[in-house]
C-alpha atoms as a PDB file:
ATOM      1  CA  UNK A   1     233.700  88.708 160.832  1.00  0.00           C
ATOM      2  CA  UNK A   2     232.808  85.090 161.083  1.00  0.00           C
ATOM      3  CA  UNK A   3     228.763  84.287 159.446  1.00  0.00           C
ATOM      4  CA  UNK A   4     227.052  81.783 161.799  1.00  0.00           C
ATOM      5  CA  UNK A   5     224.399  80.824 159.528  1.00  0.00           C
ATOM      6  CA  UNK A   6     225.869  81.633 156.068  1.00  0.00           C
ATOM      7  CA  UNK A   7     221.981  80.924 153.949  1.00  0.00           C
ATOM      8  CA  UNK A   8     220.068  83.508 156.528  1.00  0.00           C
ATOM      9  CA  UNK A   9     223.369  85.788 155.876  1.00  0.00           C
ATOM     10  CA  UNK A  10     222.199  84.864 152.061  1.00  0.00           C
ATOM     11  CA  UNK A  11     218.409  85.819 152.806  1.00  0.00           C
ATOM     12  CA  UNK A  12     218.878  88.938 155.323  1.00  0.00           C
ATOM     13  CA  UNK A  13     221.261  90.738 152.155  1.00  0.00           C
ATOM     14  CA  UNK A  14     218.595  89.482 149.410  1.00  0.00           C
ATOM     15  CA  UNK A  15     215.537  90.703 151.945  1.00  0.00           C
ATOM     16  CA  UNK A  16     217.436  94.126 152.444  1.00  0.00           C
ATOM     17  CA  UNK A  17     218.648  94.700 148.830  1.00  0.00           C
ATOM     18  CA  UNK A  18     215.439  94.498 147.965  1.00  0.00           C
ATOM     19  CA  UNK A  19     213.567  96.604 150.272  1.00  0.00           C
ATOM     20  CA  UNK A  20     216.278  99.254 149.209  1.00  0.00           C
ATOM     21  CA  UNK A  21     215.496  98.832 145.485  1.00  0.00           C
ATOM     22  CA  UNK A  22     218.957  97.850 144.584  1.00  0.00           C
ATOM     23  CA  UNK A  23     219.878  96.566 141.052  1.00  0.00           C
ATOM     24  CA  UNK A  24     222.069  93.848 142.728  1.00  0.00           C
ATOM     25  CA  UNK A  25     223.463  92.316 145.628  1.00  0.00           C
ATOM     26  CA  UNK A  26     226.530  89.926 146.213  1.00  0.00           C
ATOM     27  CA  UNK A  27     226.960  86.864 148.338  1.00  0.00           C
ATOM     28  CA  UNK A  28     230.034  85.155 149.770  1.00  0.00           C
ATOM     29  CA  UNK A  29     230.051  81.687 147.261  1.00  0.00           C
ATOM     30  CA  UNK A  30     228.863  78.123 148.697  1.00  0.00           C
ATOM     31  CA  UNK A  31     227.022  75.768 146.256  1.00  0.00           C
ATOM     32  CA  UNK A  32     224.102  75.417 148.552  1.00  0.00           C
ATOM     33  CA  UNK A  33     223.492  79.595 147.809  1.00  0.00           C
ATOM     34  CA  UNK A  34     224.532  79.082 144.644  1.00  0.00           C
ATOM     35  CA  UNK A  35     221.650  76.580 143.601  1.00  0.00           C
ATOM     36  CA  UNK A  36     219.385  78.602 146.149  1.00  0.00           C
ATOM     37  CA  UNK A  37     220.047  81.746 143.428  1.00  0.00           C
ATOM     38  CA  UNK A  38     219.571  79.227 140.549  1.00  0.00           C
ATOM     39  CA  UNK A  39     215.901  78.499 142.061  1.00  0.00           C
ATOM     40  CA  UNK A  40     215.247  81.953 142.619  1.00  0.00           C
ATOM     41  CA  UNK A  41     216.546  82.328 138.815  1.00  0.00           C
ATOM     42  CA  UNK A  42     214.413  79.291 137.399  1.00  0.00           C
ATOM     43  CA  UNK A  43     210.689  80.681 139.459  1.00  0.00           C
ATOM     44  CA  UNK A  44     211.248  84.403 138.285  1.00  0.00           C
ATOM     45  CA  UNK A  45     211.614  86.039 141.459  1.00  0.00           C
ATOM     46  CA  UNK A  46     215.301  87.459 140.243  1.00  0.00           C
ATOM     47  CA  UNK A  47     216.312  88.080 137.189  1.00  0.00           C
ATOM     48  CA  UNK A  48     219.545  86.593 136.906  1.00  0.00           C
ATOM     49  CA  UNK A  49     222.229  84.470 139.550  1.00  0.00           C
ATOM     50  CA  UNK A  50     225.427  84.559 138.505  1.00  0.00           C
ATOM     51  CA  UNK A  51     229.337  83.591 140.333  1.00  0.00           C
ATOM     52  CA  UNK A  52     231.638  86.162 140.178  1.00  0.00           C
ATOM     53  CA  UNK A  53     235.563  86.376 139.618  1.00  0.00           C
ATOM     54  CA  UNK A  54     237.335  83.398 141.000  1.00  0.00           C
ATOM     55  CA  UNK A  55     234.363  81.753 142.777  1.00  0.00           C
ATOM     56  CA  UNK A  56     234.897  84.298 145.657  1.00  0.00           C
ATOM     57  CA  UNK A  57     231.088  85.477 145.526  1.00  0.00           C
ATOM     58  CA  UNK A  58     227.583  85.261 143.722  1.00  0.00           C
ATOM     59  CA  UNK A  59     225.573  88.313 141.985  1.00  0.00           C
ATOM     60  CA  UNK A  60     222.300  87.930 142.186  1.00  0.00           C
ATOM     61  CA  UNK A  61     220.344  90.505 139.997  1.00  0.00           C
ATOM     62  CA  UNK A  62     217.149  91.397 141.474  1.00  0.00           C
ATOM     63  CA  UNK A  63     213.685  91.578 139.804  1.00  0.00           C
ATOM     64  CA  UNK A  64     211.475  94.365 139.905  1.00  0.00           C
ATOM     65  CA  UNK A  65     208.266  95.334 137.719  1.00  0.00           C
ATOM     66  CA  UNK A  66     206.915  99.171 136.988  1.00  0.00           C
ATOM     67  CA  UNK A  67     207.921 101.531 139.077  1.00  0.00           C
ATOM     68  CA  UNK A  68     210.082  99.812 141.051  1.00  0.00           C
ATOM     69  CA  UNK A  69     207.497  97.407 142.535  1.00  0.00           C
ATOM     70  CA  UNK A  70     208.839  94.522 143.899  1.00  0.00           C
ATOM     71  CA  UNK A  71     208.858  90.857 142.691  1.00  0.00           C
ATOM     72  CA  UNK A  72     209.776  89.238 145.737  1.00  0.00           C
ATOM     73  CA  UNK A  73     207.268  90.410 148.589  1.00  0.00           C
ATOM     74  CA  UNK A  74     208.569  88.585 151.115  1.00  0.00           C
ATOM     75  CA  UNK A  75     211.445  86.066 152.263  1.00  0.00           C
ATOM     76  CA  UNK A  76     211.864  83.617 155.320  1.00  0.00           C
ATOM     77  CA  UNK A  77     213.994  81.402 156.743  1.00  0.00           C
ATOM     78  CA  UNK A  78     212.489  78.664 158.478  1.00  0.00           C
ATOM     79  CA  UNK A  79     215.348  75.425 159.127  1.00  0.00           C
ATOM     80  CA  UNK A  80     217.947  77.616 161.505  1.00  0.00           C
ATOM     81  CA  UNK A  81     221.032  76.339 163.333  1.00  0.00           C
ATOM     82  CA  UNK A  82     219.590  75.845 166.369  1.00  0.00           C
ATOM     83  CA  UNK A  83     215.505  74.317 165.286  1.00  0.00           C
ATOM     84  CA  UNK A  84     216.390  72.072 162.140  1.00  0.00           C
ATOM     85  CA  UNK A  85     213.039  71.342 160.279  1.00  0.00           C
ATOM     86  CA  UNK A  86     211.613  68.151 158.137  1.00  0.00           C
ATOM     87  CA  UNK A  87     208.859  67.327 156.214  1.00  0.00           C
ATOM     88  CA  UNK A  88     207.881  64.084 154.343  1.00  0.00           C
ATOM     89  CA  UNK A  89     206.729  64.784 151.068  1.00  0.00           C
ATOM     90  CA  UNK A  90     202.846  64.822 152.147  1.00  0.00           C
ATOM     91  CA  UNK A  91     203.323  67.207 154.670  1.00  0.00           C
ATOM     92  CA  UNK A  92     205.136  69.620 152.104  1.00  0.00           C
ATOM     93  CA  UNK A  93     203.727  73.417 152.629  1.00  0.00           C
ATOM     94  CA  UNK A  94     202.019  75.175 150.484  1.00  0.00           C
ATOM     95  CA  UNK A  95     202.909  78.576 150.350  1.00  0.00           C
ATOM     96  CA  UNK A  96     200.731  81.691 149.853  1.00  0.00           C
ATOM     97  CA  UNK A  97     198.074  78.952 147.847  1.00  0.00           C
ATOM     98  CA  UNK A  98     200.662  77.807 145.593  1.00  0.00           C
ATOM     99  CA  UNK A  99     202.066  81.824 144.202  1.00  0.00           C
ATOM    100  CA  UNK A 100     205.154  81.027 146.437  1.00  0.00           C
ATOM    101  CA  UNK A 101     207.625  78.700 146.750  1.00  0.00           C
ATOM    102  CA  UNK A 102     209.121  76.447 149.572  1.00  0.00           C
ATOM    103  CA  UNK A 103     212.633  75.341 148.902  1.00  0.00           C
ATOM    104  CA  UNK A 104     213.756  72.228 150.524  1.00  0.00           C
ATOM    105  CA  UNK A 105     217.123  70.247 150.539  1.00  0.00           C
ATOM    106  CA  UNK A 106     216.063  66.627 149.588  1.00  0.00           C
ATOM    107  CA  UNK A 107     218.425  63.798 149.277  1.00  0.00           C
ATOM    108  CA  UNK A 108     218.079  64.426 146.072  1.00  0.00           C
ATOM    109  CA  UNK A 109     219.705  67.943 145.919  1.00  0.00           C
ATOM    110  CA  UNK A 110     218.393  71.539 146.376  1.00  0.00           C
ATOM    111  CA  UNK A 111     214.958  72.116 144.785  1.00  0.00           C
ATOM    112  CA  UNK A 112     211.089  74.025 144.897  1.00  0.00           C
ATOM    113  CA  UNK A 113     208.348  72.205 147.158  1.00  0.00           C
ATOM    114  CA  UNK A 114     206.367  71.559 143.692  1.00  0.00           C
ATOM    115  CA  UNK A 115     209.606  69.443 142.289  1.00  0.00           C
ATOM    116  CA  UNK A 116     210.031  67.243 145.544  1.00  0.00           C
ATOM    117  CA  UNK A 117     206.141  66.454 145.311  1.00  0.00           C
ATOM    118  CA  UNK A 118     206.746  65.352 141.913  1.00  0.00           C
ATOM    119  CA  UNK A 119     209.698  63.205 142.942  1.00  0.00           C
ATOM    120  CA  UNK A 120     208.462  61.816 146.115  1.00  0.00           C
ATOM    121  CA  UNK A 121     210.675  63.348 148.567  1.00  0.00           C
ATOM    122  CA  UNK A 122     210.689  65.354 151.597  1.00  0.00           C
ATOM    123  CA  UNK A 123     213.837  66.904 153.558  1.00  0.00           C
ATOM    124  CA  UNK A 124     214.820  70.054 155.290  1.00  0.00           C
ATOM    125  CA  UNK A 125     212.683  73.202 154.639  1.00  0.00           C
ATOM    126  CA  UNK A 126     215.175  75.996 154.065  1.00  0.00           C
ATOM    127  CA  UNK A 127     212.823  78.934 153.461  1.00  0.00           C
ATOM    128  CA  UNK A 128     209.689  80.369 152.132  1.00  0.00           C
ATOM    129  CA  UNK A 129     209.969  82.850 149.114  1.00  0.00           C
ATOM    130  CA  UNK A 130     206.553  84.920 148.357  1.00  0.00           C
END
């Protein structure tokens, strides 16, 4: 089975896992997911990203309050394959009034839409996280 667009691939099994309340879910390895888990990580909407045996894959461990209500409400990609999408760093979403979290690949590496306002850059939007 050959993966198109390997970071929706990455969102789609996140989005599902946690609609089906699992404890984890694991992702073929790239260092773009990989920092894309660390984000996650670092804003508290998982609980822990880690690589597995022999770089082959990444657990992510997903979040979840009382009762099994979830942290991460919603997920979306928004740069695809086929409709690539830029912003300069004043015209840098905001998403869900600041609660979520844009994450953007700058020239500067992978980070959150409030870290590339804070260093001046703009770049790809690679999805919304709420």
């Amino acid at each position: 089975m050959t993966i198109m667009d390997p970071i929706t691939d990455m969102l789609t099994r996140i989005r599902n896992a946690n609609k089906a309340c699992h404890a984890k879910v694991e992702i073929p390895f790239s260092k773009i997911k990989y920092r894309i888990g660390q984000i996650l990580e670092e804003e508290g909407f998982v609980v822990k990203t880690e690589i597995g045996e022999e770089k082959k894959n990444i657990i992510i461990n997903l979040k979840y309050c009382n009762n099994k209500e979830k942290v991460i409400y919603g997920i979306k990609r928004v740069s695809r394959c086929g409709r690539r999408y830029y912003v300069n760093n004043e015209r840098i979403p905001l998403i869900d009034g600041g609660i979520g979290i844009a994450i953007l690949s700058t020239s500067k590496g992978v980070m959150t839409d409030k870290n590339a306002r804070k260093n001046n850059v703009g770049g790809e939007v690679i999805c919304y996280v709420w």
